[in-house]
PDB file of N, CA and C in Angstrom:
ATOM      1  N   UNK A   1     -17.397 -30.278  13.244  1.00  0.00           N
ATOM      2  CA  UNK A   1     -16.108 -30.823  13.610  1.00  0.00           C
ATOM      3  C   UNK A   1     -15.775 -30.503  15.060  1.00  0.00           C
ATOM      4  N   UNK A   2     -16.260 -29.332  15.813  1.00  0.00           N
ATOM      5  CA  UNK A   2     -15.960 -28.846  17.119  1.00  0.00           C
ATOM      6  C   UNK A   2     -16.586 -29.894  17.859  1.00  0.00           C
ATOM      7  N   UNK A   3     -17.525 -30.847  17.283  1.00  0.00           N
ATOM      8  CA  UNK A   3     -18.610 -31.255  18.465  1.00  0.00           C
ATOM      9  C   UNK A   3     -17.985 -32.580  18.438  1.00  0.00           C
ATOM     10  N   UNK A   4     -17.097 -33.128  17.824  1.00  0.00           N
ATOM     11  CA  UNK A   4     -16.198 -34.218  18.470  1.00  0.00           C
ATOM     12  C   UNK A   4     -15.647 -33.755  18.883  1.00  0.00           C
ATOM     13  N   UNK A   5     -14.424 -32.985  19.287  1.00  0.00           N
ATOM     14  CA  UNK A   5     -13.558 -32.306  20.293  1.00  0.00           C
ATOM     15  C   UNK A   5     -14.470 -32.376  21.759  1.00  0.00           C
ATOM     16  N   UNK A   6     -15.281 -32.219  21.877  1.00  0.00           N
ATOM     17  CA  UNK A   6     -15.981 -31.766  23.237  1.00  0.00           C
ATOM     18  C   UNK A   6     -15.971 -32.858  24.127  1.00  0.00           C
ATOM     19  N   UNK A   7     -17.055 -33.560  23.547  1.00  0.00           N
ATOM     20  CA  UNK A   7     -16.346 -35.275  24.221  1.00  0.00           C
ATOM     21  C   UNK A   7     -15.176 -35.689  24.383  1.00  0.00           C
ATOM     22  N   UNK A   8     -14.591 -35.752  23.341  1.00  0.00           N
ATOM     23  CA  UNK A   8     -13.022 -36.357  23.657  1.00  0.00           C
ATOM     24  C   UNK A   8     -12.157 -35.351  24.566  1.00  0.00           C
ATOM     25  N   UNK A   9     -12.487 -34.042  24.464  1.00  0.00           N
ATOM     26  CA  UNK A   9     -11.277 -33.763  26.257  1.00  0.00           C
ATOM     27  C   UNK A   9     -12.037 -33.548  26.769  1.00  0.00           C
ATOM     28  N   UNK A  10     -13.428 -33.862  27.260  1.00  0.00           N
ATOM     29  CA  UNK A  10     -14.118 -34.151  28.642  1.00  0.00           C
ATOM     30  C   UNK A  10     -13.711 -35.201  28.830  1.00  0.00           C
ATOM     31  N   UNK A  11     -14.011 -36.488  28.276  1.00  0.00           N
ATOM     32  CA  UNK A  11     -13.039 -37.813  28.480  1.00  0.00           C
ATOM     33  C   UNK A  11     -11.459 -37.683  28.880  1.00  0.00           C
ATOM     34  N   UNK A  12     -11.295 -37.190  28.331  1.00  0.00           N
ATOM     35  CA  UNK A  12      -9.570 -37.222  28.697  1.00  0.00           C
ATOM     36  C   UNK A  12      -9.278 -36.166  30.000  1.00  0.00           C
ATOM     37  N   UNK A  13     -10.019 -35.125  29.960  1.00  0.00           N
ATOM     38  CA  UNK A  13     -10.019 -34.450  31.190  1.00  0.00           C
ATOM     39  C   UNK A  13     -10.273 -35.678  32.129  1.00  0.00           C
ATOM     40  N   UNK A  14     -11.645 -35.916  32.287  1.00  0.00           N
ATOM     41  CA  UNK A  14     -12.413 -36.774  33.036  1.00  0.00           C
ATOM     42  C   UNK A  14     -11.425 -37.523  33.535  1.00  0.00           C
ATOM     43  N   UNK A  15     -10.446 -38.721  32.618  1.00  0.00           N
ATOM     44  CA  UNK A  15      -9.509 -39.491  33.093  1.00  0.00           C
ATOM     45  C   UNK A  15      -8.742 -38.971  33.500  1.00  0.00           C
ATOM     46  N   UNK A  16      -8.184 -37.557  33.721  1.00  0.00           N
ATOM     47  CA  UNK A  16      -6.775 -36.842  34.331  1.00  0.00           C
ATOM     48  C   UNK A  16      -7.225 -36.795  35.418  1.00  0.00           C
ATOM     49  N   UNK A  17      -8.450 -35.982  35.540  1.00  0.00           N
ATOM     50  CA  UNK A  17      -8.712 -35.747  37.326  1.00  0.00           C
ATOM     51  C   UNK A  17      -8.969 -37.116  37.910  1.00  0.00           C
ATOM     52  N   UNK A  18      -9.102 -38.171  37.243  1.00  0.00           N
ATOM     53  CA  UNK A  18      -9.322 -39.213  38.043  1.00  0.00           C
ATOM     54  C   UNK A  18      -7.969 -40.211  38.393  1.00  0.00           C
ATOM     55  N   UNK A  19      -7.306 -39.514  37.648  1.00  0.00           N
ATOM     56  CA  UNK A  19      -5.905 -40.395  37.784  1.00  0.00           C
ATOM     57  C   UNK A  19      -5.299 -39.645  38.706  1.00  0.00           C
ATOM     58  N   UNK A  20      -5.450 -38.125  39.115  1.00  0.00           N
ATOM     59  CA  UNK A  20      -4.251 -37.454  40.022  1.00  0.00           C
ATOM     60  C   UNK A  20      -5.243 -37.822  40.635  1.00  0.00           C
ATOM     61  N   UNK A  21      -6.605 -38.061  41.434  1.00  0.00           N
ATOM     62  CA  UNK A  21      -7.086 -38.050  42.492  1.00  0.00           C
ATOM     63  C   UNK A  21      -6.783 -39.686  43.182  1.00  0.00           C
ATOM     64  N   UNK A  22      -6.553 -40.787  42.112  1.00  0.00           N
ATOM     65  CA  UNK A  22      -5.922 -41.792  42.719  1.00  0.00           C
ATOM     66  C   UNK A  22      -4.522 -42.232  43.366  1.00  0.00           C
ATOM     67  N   UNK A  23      -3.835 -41.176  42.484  1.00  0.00           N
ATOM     68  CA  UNK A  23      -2.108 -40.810  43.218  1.00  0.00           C
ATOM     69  C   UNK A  23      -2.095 -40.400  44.026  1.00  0.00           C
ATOM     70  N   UNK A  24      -3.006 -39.439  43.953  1.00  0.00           N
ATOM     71  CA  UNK A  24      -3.200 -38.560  45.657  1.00  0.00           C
ATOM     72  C   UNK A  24      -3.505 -39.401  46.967  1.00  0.00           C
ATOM     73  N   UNK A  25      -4.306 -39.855  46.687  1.00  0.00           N
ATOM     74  CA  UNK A  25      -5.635 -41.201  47.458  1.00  0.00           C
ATOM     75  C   UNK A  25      -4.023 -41.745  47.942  1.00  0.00           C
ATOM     76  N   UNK A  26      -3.250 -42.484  47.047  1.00  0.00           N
ATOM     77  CA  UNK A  26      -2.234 -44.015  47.258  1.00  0.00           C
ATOM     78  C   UNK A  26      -1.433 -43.030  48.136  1.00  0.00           C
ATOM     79  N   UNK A  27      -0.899 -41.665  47.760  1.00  0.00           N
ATOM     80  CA  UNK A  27       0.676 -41.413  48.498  1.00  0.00           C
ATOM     81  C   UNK A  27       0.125 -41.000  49.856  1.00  0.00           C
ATOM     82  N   UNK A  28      -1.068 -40.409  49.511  1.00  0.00           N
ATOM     83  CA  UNK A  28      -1.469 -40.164  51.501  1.00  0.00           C
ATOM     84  C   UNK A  28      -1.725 -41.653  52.135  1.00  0.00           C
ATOM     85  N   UNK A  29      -2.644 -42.223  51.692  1.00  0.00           N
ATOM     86  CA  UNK A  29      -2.437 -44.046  52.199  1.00  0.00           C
ATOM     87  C   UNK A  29      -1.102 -44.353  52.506  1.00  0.00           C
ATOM     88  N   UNK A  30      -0.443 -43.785  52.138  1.00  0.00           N
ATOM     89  CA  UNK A  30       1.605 -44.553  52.268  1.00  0.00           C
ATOM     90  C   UNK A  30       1.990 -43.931  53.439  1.00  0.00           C
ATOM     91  N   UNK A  31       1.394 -42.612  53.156  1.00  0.00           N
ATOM     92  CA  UNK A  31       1.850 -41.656  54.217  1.00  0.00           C
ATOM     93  C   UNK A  31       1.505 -42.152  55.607  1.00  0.00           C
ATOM     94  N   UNK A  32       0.123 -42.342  55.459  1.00  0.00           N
ATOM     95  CA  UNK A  32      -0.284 -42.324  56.706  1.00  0.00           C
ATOM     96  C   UNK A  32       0.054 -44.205  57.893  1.00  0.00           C
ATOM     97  N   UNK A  33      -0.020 -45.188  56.613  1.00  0.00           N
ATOM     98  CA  UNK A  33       0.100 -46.205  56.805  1.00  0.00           C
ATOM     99  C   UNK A  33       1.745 -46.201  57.353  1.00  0.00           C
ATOM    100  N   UNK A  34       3.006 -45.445  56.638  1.00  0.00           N
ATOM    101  CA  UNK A  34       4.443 -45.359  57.178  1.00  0.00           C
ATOM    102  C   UNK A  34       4.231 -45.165  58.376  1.00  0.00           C
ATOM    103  N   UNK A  35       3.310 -43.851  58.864  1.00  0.00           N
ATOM    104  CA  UNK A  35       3.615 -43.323  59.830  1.00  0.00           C
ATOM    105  C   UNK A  35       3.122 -44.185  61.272  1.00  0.00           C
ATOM    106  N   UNK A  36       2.127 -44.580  60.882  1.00  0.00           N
ATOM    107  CA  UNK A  36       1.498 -45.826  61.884  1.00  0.00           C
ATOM    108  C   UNK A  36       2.635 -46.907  61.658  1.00  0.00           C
ATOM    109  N   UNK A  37       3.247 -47.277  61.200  1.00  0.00           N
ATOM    110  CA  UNK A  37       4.197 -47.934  61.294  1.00  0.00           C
ATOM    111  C   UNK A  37       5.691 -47.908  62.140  1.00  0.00           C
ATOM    112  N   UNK A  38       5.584 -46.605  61.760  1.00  0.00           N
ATOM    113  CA  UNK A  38       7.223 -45.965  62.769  1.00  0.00           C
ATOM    114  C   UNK A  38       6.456 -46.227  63.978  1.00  0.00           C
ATOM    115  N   UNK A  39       5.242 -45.554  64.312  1.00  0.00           N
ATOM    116  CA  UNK A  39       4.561 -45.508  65.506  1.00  0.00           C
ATOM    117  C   UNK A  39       4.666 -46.863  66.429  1.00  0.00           C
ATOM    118  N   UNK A  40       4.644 -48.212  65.824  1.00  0.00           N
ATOM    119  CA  UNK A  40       4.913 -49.159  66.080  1.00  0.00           C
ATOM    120  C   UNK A  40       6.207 -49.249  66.409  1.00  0.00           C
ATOM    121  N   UNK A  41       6.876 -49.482  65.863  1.00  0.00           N
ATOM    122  CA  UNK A  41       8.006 -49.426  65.667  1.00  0.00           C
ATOM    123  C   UNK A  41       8.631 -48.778  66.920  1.00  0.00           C
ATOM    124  N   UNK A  42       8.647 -47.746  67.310  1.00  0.00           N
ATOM    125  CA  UNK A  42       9.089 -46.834  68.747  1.00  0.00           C
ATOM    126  C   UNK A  42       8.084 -47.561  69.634  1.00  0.00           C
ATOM    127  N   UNK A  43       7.624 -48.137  69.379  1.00  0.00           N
ATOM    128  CA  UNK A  43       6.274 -48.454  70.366  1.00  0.00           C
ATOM    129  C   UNK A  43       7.257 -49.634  70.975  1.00  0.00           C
ATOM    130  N   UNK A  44       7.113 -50.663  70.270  1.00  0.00           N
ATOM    131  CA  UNK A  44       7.890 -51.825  69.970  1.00  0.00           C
ATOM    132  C   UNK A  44       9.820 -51.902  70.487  1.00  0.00           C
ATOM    133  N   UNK A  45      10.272 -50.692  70.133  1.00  0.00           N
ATOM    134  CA  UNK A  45      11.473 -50.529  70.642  1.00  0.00           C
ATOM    135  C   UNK A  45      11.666 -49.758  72.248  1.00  0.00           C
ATOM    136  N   UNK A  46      10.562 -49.104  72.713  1.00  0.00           N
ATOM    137  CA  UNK A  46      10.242 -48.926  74.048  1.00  0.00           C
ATOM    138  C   UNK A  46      10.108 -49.904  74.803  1.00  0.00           C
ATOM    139  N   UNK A  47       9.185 -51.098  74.652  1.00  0.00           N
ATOM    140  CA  UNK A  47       8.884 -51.634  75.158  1.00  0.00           C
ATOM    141  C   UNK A  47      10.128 -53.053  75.560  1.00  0.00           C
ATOM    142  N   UNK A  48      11.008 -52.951  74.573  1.00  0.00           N
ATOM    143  CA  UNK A  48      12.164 -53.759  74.436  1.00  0.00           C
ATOM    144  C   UNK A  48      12.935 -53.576  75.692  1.00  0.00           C
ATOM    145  N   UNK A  49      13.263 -51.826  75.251  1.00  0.00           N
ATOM    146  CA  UNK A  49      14.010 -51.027  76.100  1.00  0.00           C
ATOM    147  C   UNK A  49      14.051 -50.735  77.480  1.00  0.00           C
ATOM    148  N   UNK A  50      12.259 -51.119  77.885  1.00  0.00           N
ATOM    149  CA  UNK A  50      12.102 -51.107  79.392  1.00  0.00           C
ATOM    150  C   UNK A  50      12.325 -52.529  79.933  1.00  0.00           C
ATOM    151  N   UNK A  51      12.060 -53.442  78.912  1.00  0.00           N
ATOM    152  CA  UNK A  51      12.395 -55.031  79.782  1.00  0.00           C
ATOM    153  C   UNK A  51      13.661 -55.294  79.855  1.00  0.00           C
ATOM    154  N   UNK A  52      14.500 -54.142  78.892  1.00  0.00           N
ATOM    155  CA  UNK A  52      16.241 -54.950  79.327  1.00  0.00           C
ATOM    156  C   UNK A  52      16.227 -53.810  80.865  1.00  0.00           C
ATOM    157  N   UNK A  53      16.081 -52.714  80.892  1.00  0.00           N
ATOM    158  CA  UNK A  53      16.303 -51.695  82.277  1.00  0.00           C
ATOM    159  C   UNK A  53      15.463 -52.854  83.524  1.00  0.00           C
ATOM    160  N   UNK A  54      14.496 -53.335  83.399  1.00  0.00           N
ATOM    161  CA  UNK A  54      13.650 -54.321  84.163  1.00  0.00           C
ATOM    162  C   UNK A  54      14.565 -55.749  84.389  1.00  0.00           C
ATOM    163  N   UNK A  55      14.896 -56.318  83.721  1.00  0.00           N
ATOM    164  CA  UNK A  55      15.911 -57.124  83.729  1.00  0.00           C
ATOM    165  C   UNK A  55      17.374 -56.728  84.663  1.00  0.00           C
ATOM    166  N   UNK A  56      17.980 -55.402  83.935  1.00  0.00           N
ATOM    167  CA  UNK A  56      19.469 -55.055  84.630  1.00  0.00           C
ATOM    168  C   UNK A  56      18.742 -54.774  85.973  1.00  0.00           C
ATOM    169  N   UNK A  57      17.868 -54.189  86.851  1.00  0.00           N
ATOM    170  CA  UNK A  57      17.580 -53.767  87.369  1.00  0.00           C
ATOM    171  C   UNK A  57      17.458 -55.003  88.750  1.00  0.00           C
ATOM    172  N   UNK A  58      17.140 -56.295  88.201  1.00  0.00           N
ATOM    173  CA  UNK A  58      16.989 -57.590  89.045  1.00  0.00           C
ATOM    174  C   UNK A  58      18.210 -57.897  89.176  1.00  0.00           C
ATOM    175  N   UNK A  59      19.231 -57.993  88.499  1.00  0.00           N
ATOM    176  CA  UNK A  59      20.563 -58.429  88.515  1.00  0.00           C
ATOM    177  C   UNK A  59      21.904 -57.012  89.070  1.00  0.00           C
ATOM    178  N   UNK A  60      21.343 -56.169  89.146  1.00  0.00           N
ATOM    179  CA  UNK A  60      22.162 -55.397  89.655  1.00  0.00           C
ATOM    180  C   UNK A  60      22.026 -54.830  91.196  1.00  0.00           C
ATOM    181  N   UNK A  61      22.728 -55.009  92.071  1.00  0.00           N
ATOM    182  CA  UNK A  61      22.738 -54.656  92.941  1.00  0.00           C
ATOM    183  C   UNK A  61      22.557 -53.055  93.267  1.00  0.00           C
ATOM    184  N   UNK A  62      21.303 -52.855  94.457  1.00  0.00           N
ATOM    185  CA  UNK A  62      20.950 -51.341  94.575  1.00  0.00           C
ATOM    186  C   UNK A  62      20.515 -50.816  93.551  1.00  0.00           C
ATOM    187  N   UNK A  63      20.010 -51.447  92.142  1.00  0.00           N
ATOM    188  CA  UNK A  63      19.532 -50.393  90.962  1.00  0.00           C
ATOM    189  C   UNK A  63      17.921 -50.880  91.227  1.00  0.00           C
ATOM    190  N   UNK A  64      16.993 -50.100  91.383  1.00  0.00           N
ATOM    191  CA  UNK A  64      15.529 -50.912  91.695  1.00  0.00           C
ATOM    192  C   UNK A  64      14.828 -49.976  91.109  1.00  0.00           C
ATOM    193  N   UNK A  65      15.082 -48.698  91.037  1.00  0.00           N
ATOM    194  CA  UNK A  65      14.089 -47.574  90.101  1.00  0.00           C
ATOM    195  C   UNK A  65      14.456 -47.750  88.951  1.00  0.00           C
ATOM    196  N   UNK A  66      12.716 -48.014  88.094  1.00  0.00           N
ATOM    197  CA  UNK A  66      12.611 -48.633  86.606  1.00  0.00           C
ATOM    198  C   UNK A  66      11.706 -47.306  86.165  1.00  0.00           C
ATOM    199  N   UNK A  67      11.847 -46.610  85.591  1.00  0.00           N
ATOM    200  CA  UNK A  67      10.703 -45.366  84.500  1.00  0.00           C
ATOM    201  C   UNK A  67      10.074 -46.096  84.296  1.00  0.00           C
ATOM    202  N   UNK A  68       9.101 -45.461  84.121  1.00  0.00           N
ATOM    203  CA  UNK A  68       7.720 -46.115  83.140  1.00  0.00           C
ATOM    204  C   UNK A  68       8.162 -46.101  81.652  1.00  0.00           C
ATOM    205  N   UNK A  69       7.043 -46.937  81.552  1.00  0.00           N
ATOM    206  CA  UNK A  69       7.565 -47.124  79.688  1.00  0.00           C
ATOM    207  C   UNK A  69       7.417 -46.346  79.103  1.00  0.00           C
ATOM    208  N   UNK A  70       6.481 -45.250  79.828  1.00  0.00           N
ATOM    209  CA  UNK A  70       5.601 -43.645  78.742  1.00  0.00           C
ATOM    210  C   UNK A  70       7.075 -42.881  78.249  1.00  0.00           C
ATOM    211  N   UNK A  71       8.404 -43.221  79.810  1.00  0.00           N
ATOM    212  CA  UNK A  71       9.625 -42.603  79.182  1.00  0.00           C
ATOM    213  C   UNK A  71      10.347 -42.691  78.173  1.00  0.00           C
ATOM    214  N   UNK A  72      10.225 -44.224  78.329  1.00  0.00           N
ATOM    215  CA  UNK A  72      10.580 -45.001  76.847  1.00  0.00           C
ATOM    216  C   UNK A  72      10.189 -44.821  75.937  1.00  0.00           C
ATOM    217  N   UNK A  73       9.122 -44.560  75.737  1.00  0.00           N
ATOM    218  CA  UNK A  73       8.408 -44.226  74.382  1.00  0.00           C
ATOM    219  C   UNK A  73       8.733 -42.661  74.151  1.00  0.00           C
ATOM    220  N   UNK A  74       8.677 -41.655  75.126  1.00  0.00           N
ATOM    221  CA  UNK A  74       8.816 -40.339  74.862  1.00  0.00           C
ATOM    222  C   UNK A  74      10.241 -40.347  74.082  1.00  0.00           C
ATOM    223  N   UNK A  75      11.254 -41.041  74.660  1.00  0.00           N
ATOM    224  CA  UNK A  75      11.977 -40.536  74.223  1.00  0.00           C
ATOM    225  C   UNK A  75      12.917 -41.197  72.905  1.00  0.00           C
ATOM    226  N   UNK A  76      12.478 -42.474  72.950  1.00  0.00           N
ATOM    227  CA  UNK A  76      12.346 -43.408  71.662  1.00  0.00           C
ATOM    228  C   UNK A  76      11.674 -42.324  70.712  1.00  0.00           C
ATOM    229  N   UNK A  77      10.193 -41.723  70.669  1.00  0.00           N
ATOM    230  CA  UNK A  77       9.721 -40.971  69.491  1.00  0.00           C
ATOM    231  C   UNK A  77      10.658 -39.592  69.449  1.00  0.00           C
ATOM    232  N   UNK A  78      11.322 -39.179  70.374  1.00  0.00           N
ATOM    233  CA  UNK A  78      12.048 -37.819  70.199  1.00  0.00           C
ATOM    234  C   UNK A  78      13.741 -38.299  69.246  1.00  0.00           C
ATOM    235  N   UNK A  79      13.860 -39.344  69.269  1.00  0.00           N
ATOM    236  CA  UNK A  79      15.068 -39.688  68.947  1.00  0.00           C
ATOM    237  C   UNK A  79      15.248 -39.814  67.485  1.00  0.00           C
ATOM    238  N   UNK A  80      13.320 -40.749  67.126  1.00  0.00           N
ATOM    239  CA  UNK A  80      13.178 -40.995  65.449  1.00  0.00           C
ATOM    240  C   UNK A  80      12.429 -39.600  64.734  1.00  0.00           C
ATOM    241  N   UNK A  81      12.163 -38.791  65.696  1.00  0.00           N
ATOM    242  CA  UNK A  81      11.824 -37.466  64.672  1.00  0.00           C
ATOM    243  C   UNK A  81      13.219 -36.868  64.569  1.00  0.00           C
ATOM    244  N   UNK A  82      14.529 -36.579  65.436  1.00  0.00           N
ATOM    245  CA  UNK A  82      15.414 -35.787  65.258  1.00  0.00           C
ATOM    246  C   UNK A  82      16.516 -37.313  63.933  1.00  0.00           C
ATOM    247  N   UNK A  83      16.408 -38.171  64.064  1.00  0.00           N
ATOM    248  CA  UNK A  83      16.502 -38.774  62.857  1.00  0.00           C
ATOM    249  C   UNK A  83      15.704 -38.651  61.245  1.00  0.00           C
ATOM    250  N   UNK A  84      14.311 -38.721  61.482  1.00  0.00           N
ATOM    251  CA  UNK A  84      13.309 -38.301  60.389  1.00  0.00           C
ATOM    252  C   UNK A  84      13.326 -36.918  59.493  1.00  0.00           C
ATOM    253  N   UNK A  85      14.116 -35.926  61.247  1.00  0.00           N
ATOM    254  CA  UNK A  85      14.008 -34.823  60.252  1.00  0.00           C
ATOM    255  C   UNK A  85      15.184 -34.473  59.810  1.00  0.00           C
ATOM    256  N   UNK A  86      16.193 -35.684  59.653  1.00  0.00           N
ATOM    257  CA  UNK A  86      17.870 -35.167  59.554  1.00  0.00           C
ATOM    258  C   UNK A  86      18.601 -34.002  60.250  1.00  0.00           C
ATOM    259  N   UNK A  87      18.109 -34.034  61.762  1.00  0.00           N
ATOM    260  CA  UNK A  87      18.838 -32.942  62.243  1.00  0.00           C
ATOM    261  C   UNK A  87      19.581 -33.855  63.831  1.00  0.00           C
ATOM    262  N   UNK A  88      19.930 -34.920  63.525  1.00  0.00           N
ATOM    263  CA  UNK A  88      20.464 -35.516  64.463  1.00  0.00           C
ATOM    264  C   UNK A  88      21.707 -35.233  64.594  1.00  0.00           C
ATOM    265  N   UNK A  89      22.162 -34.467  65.732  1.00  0.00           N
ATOM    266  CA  UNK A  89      23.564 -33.645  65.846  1.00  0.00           C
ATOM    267  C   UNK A  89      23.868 -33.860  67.377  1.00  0.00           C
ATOM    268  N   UNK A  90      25.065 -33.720  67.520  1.00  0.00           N
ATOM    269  CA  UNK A  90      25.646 -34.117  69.220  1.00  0.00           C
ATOM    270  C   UNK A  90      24.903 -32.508  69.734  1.00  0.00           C
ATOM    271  N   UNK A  91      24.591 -31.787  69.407  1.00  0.00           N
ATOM    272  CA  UNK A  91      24.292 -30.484  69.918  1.00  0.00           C
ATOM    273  C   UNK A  91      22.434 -31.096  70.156  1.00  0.00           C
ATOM    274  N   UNK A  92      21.873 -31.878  69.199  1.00  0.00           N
ATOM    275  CA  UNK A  92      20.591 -31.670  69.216  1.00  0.00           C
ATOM    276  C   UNK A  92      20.215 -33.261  70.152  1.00  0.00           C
ATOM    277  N   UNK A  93      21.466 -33.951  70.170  1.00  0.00           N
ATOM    278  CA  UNK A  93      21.157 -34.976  70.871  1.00  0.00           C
ATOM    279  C   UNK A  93      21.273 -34.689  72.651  1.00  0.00           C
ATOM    280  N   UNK A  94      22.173 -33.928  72.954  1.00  0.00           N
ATOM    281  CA  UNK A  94      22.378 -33.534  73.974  1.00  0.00           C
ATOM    282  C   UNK A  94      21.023 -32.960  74.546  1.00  0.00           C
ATOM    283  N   UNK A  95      20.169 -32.048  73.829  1.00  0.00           N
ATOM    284  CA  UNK A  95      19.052 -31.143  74.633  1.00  0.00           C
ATOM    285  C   UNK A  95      17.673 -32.374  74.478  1.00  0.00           C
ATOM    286  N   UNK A  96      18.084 -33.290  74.068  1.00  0.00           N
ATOM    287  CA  UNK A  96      17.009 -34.492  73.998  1.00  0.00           C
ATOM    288  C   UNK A  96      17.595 -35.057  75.277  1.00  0.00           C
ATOM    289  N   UNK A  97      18.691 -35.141  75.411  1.00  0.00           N
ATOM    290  CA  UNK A  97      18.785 -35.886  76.922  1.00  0.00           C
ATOM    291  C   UNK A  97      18.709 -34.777  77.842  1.00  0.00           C
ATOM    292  N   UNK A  98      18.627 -33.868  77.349  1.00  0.00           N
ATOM    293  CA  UNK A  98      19.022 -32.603  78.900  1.00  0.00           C
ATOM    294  C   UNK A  98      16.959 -32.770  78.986  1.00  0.00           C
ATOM    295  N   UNK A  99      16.273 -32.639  77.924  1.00  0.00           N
ATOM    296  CA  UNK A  99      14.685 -32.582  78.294  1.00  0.00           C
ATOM    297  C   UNK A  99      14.408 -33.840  79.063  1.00  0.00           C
ATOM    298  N   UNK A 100      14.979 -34.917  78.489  1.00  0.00           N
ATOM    299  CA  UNK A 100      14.593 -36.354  79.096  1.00  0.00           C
ATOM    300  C   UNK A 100      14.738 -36.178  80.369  1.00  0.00           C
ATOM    301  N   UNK A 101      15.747 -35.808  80.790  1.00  0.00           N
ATOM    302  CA  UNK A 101      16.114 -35.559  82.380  1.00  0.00           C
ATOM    303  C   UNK A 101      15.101 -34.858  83.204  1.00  0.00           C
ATOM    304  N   UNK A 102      14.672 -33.477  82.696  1.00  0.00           N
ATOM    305  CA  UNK A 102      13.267 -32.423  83.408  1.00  0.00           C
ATOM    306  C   UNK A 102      12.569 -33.754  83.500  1.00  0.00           C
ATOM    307  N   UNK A 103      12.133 -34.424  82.316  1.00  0.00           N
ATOM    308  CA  UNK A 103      10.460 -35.261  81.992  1.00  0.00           C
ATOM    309  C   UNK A 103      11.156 -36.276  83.238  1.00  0.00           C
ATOM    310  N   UNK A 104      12.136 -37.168  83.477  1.00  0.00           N
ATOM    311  CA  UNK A 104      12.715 -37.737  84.454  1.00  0.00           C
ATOM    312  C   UNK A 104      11.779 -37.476  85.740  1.00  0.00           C
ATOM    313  N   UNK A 105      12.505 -35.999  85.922  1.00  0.00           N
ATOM    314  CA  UNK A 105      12.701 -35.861  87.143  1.00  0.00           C
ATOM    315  C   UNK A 105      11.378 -35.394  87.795  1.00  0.00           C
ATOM    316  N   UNK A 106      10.530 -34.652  87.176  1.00  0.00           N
ATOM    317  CA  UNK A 106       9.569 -34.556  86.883  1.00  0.00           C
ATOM    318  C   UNK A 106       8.313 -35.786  87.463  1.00  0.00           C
ATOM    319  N   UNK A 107       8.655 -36.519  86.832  1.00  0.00           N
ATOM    320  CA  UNK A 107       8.195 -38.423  87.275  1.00  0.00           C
ATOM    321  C   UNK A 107       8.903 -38.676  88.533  1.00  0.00           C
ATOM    322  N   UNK A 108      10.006 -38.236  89.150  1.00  0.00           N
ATOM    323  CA  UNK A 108      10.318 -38.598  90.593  1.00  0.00           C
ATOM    324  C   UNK A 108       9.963 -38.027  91.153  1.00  0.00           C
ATOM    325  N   UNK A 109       9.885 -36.795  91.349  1.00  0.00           N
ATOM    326  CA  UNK A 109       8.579 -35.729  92.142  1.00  0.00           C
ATOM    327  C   UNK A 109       7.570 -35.875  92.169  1.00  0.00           C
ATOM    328  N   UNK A 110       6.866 -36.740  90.835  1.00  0.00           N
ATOM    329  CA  UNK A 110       5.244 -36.724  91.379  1.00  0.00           C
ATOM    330  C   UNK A 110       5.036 -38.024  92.505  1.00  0.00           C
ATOM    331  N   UNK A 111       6.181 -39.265  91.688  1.00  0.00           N
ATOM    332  CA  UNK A 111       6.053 -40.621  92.607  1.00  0.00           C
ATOM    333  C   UNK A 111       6.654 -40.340  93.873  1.00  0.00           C
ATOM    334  N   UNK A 112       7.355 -39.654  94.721  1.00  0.00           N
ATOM    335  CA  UNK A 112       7.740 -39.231  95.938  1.00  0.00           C
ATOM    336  C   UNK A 112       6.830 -38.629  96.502  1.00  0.00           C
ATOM    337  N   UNK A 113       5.718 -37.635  95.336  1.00  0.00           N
ATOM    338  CA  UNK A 113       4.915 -36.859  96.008  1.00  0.00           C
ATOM    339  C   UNK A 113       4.061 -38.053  96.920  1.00  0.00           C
ATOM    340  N   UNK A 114       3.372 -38.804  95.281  1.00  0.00           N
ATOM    341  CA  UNK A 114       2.866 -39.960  95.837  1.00  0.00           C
ATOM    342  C   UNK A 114       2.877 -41.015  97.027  1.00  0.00           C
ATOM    343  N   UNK A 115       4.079 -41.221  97.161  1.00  0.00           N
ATOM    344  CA  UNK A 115       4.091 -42.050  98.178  1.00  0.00           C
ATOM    345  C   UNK A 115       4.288 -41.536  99.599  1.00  0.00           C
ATOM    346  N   UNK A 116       4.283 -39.888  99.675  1.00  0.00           N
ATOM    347  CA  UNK A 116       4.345 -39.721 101.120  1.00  0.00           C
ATOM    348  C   UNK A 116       3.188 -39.367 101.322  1.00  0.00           C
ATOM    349  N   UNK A 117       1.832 -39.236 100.178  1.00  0.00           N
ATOM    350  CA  UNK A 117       0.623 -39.167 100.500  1.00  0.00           C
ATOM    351  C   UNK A 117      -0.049 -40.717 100.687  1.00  0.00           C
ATOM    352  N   UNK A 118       0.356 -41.657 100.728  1.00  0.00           N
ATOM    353  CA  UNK A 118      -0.089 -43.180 101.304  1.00  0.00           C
ATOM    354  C   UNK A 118       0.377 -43.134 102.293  1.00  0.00           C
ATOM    355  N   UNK A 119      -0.899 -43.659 103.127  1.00  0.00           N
ATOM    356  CA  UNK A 119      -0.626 -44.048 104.827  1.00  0.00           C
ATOM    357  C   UNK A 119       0.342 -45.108 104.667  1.00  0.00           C
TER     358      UNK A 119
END
């Protein structure tokens, strides 16, 4: 009588580990597929973000310095992690713009460096 038991929960084992290893398989696939997605997504909303500054920038008088888009994107992805991780607060939004500003300024020092090293 033991020697039917043996088969039947190796089988049924057999099907458990194969069923959590396919849940596993799908929620990291979700995972990883979401995340390439947001990735887009900030990608996509950077790139928005620099053609309206590119735009105001033709129509406004004296405004002619445009960031690069790498800013846009830096700080587009700093905006959807302090959203992602629910800690979006006027305290935590503030030191996202106070960093944006260093990474800024940072980029005007090297392009100033730059251009007084061209003849």
């Amino acid at each position: 009588m033991d020697e039917v038991w043996v088969p039947l929960l190796s089988a049924l084992l057999g099907g458990v580990i194969a069923s959590i290893a396919s849940i596993a398989s799908i929620i990291l696939q979700s995972r990883f597929q979401a995340k390439r997605e947001r990735g887009r997504l900030v990608m996509e909303a950077a790139i928005e973000e620099h053609k309206i500054f590119a735009d105001l920038a033709k129509v406004i008088p004296g405004r002619k310095k445009i960031y690069p888009l790498s800013i846009f994107l830096i700080s587009n992805a700093g905006l959807l992690k302090l959203v992602e991780d629910d800690v979006l607060t006027p305290e935590n939004l503030r030191n996202h713009h106070l960093k944006m500003e260093e990474i800024m300024k940072v980029i005007e020092e090297d392009s100033e460096e730059h251009h007084q090293k061209m003849p």
